[in-house]
C-alpha atoms as a PDB file:
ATOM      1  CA  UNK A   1       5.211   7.468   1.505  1.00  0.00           C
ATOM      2  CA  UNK A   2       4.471   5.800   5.236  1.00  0.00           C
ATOM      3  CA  UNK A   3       1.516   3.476   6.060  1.00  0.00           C
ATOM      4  CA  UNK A   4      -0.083   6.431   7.910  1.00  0.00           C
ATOM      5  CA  UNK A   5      -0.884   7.939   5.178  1.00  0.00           C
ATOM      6  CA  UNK A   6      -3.535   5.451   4.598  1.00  0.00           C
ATOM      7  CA  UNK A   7      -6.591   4.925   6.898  1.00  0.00           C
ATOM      8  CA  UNK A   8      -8.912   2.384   7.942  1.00  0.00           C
ATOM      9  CA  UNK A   9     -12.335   2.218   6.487  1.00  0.00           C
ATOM     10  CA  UNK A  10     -15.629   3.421   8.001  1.00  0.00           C
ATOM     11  CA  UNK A  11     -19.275   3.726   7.733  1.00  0.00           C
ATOM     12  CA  UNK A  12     -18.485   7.799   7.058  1.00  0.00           C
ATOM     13  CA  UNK A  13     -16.269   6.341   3.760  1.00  0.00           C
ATOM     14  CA  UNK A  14     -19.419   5.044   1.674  1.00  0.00           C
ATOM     15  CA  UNK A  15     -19.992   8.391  -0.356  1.00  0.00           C
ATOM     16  CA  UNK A  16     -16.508   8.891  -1.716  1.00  0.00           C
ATOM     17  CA  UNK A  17     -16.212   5.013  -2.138  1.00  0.00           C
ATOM     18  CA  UNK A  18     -19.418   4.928  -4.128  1.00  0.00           C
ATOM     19  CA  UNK A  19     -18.515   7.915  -5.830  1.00  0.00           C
ATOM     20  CA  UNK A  20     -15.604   6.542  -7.295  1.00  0.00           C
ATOM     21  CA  UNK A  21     -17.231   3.243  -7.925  1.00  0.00           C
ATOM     22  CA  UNK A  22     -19.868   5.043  -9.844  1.00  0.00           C
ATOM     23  CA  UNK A  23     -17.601   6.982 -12.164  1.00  0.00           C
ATOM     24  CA  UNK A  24     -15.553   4.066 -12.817  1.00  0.00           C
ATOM     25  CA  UNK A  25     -17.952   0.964 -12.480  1.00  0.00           C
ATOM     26  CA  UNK A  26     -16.010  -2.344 -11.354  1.00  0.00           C
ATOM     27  CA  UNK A  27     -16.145  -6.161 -12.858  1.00  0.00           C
ATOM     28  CA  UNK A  28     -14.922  -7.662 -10.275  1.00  0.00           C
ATOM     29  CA  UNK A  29     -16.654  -8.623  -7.070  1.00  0.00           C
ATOM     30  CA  UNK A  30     -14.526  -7.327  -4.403  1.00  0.00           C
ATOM     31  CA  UNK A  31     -14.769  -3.781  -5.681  1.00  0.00           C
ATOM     32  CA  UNK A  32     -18.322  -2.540  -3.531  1.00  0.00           C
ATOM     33  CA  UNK A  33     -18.449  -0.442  -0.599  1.00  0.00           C
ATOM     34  CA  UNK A  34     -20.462  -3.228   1.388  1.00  0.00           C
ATOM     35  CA  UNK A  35     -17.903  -5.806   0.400  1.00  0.00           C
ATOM     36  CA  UNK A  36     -15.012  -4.067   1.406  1.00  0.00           C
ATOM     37  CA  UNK A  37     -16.604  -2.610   4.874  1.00  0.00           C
ATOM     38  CA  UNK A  38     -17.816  -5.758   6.002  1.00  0.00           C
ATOM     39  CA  UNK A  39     -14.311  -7.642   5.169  1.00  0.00           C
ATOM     40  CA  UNK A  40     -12.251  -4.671   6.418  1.00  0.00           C
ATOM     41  CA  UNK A  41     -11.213  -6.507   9.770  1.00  0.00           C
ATOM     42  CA  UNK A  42     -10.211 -10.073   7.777  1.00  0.00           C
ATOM     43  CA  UNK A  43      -8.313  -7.815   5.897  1.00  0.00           C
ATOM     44  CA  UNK A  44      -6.792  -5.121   7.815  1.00  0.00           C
ATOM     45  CA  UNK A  45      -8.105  -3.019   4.747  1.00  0.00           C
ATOM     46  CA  UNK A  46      -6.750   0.925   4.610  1.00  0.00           C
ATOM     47  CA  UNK A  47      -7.532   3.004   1.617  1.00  0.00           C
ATOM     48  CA  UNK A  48      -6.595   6.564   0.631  1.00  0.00           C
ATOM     49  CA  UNK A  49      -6.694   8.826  -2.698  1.00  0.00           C
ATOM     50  CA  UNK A  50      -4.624  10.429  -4.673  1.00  0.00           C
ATOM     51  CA  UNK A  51      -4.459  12.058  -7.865  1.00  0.00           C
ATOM     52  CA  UNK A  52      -8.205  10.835  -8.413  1.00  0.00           C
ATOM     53  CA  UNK A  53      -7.952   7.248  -7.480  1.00  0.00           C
ATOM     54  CA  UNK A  54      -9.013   4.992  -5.214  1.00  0.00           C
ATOM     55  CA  UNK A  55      -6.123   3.160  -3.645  1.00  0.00           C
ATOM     56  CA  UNK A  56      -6.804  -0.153  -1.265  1.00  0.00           C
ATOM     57  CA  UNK A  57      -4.200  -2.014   0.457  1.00  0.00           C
ATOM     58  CA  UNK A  58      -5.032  -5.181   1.938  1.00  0.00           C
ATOM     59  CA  UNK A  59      -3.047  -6.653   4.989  1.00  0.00           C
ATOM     60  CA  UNK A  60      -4.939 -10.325   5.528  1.00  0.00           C
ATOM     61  CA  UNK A  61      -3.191 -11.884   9.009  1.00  0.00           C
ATOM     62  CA  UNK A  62      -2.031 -15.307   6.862  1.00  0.00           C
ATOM     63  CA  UNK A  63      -1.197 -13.467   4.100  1.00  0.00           C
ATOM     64  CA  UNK A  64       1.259 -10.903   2.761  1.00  0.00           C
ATOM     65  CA  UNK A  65      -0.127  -7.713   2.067  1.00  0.00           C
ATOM     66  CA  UNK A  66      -1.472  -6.574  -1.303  1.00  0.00           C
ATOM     67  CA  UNK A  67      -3.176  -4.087  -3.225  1.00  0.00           C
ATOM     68  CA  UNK A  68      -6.559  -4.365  -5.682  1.00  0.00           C
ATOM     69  CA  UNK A  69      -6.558  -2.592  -8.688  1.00  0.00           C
ATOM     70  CA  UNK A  70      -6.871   1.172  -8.375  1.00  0.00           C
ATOM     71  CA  UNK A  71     -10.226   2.578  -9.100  1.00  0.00           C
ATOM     72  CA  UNK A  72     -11.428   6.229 -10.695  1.00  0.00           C
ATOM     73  CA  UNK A  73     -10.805   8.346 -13.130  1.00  0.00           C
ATOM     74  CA  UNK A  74      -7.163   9.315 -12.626  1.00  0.00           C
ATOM     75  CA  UNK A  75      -4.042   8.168 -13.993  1.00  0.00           C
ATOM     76  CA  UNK A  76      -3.976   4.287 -13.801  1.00  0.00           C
ATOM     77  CA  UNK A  77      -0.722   3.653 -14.886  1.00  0.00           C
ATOM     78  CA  UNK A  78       0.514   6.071 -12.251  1.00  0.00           C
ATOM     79  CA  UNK A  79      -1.245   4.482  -9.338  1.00  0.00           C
ATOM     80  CA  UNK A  80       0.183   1.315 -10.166  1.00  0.00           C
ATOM     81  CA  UNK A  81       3.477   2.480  -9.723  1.00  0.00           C
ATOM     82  CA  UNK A  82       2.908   3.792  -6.964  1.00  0.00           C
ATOM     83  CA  UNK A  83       1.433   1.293  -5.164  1.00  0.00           C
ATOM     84  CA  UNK A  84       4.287  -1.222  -6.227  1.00  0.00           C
ATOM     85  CA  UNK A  85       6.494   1.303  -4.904  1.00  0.00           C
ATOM     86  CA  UNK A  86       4.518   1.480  -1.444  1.00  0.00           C
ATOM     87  CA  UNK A  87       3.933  -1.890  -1.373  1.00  0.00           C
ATOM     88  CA  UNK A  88       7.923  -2.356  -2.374  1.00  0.00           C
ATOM     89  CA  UNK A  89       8.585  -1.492   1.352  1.00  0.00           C
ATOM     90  CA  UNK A  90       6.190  -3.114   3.137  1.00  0.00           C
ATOM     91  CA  UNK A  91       6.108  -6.667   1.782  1.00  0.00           C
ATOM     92  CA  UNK A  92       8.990  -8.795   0.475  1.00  0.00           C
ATOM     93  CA  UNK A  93       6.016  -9.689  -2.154  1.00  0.00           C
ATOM     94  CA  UNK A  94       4.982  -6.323  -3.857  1.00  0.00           C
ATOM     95  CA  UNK A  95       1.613  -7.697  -5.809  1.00  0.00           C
ATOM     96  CA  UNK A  96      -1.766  -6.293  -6.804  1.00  0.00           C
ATOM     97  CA  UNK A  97      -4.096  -8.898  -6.726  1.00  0.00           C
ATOM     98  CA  UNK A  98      -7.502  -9.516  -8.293  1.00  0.00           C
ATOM     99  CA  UNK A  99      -6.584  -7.262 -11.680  1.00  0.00           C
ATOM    100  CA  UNK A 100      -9.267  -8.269 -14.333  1.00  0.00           C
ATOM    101  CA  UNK A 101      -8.466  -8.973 -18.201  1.00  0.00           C
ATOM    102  CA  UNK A 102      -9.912  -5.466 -18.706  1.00  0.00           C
ATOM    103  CA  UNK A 103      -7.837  -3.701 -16.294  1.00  0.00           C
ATOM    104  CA  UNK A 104      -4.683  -5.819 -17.758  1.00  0.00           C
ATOM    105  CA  UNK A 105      -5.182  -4.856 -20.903  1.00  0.00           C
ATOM    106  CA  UNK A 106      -5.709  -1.042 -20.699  1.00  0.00           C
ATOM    107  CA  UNK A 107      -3.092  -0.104 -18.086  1.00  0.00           C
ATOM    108  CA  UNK A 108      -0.940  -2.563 -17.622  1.00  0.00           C
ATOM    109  CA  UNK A 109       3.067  -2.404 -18.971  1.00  0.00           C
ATOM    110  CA  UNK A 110       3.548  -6.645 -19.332  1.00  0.00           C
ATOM    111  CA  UNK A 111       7.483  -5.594 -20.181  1.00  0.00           C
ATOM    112  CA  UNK A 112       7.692  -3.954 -16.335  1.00  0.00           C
ATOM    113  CA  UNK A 113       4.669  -6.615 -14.828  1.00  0.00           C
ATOM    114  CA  UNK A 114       4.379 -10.420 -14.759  1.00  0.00           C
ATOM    115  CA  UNK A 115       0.660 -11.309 -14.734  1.00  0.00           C
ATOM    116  CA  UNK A 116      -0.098 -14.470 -13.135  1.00  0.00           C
ATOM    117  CA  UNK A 117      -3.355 -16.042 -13.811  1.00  0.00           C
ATOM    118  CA  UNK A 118      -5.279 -16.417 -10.311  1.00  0.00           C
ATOM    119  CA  UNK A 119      -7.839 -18.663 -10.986  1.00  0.00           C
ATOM    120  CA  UNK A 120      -8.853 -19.436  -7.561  1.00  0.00           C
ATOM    121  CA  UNK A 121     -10.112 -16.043  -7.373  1.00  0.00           C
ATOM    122  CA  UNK A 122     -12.150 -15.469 -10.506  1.00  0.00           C
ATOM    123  CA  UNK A 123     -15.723 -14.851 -10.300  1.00  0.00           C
ATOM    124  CA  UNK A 124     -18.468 -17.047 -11.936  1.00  0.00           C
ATOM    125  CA  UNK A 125     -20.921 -14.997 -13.977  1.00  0.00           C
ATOM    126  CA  UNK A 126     -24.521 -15.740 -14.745  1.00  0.00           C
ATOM    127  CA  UNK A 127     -27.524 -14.782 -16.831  1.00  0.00           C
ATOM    128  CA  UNK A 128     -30.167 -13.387 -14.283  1.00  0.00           C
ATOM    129  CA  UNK A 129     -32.881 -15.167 -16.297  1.00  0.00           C
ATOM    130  CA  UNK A 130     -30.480 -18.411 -15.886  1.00  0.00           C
ATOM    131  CA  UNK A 131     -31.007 -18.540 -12.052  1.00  0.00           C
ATOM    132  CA  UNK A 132     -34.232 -16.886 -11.801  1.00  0.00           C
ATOM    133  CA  UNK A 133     -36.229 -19.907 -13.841  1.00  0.00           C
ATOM    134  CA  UNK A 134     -33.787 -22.545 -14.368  1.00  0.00           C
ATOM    135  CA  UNK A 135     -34.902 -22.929 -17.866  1.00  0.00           C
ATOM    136  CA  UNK A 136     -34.533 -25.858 -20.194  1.00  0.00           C
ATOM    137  CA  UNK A 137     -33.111 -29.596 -19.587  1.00  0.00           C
ATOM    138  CA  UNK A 138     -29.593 -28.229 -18.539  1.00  0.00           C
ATOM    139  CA  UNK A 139     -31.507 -27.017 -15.218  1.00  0.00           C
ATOM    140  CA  UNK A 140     -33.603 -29.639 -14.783  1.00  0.00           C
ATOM    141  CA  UNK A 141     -31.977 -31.213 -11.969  1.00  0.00           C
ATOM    142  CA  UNK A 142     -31.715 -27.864  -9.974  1.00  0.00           C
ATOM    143  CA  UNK A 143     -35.462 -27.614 -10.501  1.00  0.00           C
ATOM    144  CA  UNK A 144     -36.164 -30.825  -9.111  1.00  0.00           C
ATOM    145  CA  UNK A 145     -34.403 -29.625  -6.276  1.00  0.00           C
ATOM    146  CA  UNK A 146     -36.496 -26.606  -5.731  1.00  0.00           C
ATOM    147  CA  UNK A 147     -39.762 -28.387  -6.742  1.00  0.00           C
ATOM    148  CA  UNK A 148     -39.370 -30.869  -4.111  1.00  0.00           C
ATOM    149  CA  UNK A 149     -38.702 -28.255  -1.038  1.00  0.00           C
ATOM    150  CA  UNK A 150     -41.618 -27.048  -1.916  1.00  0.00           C
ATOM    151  CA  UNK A 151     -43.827 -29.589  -1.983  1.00  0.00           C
ATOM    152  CA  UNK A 152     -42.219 -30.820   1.279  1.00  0.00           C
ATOM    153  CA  UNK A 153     -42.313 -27.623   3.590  1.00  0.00           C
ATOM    154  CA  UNK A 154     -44.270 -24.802   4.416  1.00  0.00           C
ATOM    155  CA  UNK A 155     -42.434 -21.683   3.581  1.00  0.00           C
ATOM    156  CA  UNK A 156     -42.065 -18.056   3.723  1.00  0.00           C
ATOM    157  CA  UNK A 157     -40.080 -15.646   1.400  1.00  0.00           C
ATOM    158  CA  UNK A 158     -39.383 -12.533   2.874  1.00  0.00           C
ATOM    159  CA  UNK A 159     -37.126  -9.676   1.733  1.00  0.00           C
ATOM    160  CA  UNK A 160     -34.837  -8.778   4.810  1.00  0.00           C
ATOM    161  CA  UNK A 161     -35.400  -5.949   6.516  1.00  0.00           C
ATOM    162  CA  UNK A 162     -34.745  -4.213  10.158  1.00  0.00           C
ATOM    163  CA  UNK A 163     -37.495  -7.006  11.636  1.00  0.00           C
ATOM    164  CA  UNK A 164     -35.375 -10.235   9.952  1.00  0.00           C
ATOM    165  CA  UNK A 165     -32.101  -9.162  11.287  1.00  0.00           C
ATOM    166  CA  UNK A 166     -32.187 -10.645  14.688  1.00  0.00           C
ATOM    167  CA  UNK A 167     -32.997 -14.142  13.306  1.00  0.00           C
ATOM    168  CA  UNK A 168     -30.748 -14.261  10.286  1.00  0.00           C
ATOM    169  CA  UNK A 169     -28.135 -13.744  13.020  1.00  0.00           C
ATOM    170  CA  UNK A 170     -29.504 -16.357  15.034  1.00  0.00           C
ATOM    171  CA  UNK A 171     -29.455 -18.185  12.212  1.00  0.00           C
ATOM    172  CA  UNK A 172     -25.787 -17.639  11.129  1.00  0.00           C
ATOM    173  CA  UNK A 173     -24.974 -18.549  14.817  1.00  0.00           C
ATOM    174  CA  UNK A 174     -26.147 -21.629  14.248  1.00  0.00           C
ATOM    175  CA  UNK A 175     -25.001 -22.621  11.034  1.00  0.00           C
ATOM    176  CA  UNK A 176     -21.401 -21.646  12.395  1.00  0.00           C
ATOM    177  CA  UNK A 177     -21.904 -24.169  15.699  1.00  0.00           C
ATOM    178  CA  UNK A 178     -22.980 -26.718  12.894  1.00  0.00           C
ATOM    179  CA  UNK A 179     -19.504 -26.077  10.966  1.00  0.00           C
ATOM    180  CA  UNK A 180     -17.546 -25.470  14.001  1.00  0.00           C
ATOM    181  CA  UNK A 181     -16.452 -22.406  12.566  1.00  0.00           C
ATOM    182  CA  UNK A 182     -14.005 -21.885  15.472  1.00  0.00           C
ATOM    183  CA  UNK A 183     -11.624 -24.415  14.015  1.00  0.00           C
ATOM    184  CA  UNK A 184     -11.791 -23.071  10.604  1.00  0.00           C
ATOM    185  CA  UNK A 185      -9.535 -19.666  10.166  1.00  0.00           C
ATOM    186  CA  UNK A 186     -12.196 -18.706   7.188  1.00  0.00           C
ATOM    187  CA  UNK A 187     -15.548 -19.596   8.180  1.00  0.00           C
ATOM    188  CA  UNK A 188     -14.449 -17.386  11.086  1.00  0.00           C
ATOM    189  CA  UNK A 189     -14.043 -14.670   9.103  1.00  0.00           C
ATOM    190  CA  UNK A 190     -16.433 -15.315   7.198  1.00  0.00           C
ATOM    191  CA  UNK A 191     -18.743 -15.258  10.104  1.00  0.00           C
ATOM    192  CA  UNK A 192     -17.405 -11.957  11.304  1.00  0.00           C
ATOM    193  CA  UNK A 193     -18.514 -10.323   7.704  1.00  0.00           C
ATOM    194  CA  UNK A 194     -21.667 -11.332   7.861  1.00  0.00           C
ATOM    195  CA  UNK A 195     -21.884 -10.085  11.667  1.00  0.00           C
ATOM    196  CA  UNK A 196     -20.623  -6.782  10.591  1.00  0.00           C
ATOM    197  CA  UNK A 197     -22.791  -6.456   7.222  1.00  0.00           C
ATOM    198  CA  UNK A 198     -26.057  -7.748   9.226  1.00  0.00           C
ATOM    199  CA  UNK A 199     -25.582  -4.809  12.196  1.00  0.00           C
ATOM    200  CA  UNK A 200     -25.081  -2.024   9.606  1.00  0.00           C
ATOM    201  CA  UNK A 201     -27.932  -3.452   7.173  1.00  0.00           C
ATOM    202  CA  UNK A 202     -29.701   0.461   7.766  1.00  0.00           C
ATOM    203  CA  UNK A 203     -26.336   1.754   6.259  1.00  0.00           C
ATOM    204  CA  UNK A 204     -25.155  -0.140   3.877  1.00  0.00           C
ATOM    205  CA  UNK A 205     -26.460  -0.437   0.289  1.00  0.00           C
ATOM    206  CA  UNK A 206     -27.050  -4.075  -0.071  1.00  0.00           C
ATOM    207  CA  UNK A 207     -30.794  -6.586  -0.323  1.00  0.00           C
ATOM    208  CA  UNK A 208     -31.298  -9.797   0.960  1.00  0.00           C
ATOM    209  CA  UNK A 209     -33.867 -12.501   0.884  1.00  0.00           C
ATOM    210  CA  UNK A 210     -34.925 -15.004   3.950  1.00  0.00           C
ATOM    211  CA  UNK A 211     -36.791 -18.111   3.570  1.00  0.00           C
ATOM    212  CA  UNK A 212     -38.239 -18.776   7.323  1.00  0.00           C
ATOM    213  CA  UNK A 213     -40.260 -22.120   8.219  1.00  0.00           C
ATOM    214  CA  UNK A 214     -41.862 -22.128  11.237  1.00  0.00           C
ATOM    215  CA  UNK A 215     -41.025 -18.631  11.707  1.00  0.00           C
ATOM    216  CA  UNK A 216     -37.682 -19.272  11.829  1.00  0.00           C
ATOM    217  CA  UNK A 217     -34.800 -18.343   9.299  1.00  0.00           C
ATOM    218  CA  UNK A 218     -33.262 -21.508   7.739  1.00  0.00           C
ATOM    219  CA  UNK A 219     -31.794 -19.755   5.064  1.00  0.00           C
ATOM    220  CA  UNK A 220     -30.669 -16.531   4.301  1.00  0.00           C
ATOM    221  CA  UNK A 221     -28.751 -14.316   1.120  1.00  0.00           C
ATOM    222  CA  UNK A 222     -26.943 -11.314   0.732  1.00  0.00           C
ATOM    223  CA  UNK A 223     -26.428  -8.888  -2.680  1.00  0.00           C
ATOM    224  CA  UNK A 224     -26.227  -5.859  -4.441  1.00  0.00           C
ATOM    225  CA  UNK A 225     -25.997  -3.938  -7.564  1.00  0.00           C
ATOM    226  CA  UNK A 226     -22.289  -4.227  -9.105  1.00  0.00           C
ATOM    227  CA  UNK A 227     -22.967  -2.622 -12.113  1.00  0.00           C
ATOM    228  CA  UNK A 228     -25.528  -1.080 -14.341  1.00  0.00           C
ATOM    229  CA  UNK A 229     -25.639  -4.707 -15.801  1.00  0.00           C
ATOM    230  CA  UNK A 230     -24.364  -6.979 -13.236  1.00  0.00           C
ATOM    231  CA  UNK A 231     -25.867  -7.816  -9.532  1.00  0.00           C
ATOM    232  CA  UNK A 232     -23.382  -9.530  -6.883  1.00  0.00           C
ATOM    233  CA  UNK A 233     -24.138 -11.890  -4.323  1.00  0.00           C
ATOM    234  CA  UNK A 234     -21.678 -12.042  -1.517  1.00  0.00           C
ATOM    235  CA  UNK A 235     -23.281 -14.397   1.193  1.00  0.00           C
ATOM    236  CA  UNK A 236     -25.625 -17.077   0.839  1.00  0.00           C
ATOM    237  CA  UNK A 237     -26.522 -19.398   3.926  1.00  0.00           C
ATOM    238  CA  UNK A 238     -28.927 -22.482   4.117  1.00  0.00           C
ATOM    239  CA  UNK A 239     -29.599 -25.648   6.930  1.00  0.00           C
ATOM    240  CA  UNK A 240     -28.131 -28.151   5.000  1.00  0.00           C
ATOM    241  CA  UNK A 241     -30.380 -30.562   6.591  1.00  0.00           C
ATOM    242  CA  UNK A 242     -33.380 -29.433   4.395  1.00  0.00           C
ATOM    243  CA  UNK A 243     -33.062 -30.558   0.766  1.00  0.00           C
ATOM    244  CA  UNK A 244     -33.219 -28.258  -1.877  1.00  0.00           C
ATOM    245  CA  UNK A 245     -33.488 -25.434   0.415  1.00  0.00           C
ATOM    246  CA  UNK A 246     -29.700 -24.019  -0.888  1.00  0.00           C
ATOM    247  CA  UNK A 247     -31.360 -24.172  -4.590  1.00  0.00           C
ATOM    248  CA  UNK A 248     -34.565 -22.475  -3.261  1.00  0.00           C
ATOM    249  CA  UNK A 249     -32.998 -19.307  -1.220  1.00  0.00           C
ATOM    250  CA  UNK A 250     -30.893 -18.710  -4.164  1.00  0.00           C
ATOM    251  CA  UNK A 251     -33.433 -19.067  -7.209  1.00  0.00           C
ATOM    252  CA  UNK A 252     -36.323 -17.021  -5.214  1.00  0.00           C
ATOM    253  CA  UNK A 253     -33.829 -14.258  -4.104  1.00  0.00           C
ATOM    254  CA  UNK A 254     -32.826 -13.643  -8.171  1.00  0.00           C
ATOM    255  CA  UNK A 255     -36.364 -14.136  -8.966  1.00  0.00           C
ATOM    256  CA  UNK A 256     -37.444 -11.058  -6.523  1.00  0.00           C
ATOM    257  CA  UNK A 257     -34.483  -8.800  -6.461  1.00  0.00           C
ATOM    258  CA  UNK A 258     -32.156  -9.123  -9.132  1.00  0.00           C
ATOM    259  CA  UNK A 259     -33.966  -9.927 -12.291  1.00  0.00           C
ATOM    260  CA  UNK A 260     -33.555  -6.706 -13.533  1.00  0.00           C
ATOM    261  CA  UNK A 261     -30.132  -7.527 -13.564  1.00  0.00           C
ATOM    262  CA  UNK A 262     -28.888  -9.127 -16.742  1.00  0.00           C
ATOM    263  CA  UNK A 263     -26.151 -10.959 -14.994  1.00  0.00           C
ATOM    264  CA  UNK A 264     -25.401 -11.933 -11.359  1.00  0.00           C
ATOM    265  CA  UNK A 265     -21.958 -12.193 -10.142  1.00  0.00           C
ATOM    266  CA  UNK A 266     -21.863 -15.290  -7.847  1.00  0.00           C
ATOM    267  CA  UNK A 267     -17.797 -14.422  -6.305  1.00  0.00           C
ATOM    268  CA  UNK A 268     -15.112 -17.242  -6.727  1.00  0.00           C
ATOM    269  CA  UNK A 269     -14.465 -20.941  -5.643  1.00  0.00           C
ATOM    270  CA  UNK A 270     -11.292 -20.317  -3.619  1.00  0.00           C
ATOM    271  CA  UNK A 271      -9.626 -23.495  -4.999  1.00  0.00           C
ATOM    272  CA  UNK A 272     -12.428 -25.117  -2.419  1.00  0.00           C
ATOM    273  CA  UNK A 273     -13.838 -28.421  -5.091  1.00  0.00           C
ATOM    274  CA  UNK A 274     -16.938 -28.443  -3.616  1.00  0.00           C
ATOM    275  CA  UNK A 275     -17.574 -24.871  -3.985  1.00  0.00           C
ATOM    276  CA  UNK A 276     -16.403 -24.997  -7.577  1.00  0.00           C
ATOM    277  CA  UNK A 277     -18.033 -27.720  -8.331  1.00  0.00           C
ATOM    278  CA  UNK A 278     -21.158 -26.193  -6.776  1.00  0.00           C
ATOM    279  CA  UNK A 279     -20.883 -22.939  -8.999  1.00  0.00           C
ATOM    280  CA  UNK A 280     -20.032 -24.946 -12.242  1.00  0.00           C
ATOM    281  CA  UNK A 281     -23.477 -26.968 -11.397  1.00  0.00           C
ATOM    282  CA  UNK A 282     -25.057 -23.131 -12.437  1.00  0.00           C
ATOM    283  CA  UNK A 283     -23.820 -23.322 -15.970  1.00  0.00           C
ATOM    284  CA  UNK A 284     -22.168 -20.044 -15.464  1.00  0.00           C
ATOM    285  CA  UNK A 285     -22.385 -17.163 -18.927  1.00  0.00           C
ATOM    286  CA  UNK A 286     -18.169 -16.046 -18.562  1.00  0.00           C
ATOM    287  CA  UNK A 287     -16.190 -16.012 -15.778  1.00  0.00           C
ATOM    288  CA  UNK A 288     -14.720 -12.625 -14.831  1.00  0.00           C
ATOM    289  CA  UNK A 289     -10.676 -13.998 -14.756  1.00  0.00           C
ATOM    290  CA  UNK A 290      -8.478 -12.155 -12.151  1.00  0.00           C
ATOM    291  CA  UNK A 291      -4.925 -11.820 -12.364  1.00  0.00           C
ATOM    292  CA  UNK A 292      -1.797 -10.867 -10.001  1.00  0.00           C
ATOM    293  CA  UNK A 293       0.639  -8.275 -11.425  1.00  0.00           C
ATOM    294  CA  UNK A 294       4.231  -8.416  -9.656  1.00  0.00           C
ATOM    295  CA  UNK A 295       7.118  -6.438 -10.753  1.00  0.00           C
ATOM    296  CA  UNK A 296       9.161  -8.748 -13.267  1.00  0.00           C
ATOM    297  CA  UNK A 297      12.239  -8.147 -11.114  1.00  0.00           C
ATOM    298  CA  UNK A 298      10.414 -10.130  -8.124  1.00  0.00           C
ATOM    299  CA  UNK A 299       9.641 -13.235 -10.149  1.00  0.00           C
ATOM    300  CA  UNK A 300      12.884 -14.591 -10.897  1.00  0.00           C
END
């Protein structure tokens, strides 16, 4: 099996993505069309299927390459092996990454697999209602927070659309220059995601929310429907010279989009201790834990 016989993802992928998304609906955050199209460059990300499943390989530039989980209705156990035997002669480190307890339990052999807990990577899950009204004392702080950029400034919530896109941009270009997201290898990337996922808004299956002042965007979010119970939100931007405004973009985007939703996804720390401690600050519901499965003869 050669490397050509996977392909690159485009734009002309999103029906047979979806479709197998649909028929087997994901946990995990990584697994959406719009996720993996507007991270397909950070990852070098080619995809094929066989034998009714969706196969991904990822190939990150500071990072050996890996698989995620196979998705669809076919033969899971099959796919595995066959992706440890692809990935068996393109990387010293044959792994598939991000494997939830779900997908462990079901299909995975733990006699022929190690499974290594990947912390790091697991997503924080929340009630909808939880971020949408920041009930009760354990919230209180985070609706101080929001309370007081209101009173403060003179706002507008918008839903993005076609009109917004310009000045989210303009927006994220600014926020990078603030970070100096040149010198940082994953803000870069980062910054390249967004990019990509902001140009192809039209065709890509994702909301957003914008809170402008003075007509001008000084924060912005990004999400989408994971599940038929679960929402994901994959970017979420704010000046962080206005107080409160972080806690304002992301309680007024659940609020108007997602609280149909009973959870919302809200994607992993990254080991980063701000981040986590950010995240952990939301009193998440569960987390969704991801694992790494690695062929037992690699991991002695």
């Amino acid at each position: 099996m050669g490397i050509n016989e996977f392909r690159p993802i485009d734009l002309g992928n999103r029906n047979d993505f979806n479709r197998f998304l649909s028929e087997d609906p994901p946990l995990i955050s990584e697994l959406t069309f719009t996720n993996l199209f507007m991270w397909r460059d950070c990852y070098n990300t080619l995809w094929q299927i066989r034998k009714d499943c969706l196969l991904l390989i990822m190939r990150p530039d500071r990072e050996s390459t890996f698989a995620l989980p196979p998705v669809g209705p076919g033969d899971k156990v099959e796919a595995i092996n066959f992706l440890m035997g692809f990935l068996g002669q393109v990387s010293s480190e044959p792994r598939i990454c991000r494997a939830s307890e779900d997908f462990i339990e079901k299909f995975v052999d733990k006699k022929r697999f190690a499974v290594l807990e990947d912390r790091n990577n697991s997503d924080y899950v929340y009630l909808a209602r939880d971020l949408a009204e920041l009930p009760g004392n354990k919230f209180h702080k985070k609706k101080n927070h929001v309370n007081k950029f209101i009173k403060n400034y003179q706002f507008e919530y918008r839903k993005l659309d076609g009109e917004l896109i310009g000045r989210v941009l303009e927006m994220q270009e600014q926020w990078c220059e603030l970070k100096d997201c040149p010198t940082n290898p994953d803000l870069l990337a980062e910054d390249r995601a967004v990019y990509e996922a902001l140009i192809n808004y039209e065709n890509l299956d994702f909301t957003g929310g914008a809170i402008l002042i003075d007509s001008k965007v000084e924060a912005f979010t990004l999400g989408e429907r994971l599940n038929s119970d679960t929402a994901v939100i994959h970017i979420e931007k704010a000046n962080p010279e206005i107080p409160g405004l972080y806690a304002a973009i992301n309680r007024l985007y659940c609020e108007d989009a997602l609280s149909d939703f009973t959870y919302i996804n809200r994607e992993q720390d990254l080991g980063v201790e701000g981040l986590r401690k950010a995240k952990e600050s939301y009193h998440p519901h569960h987390m969704v834990n991801k694992f790494i499965l690695a062929p037992r003869e690699s991991t002695r």
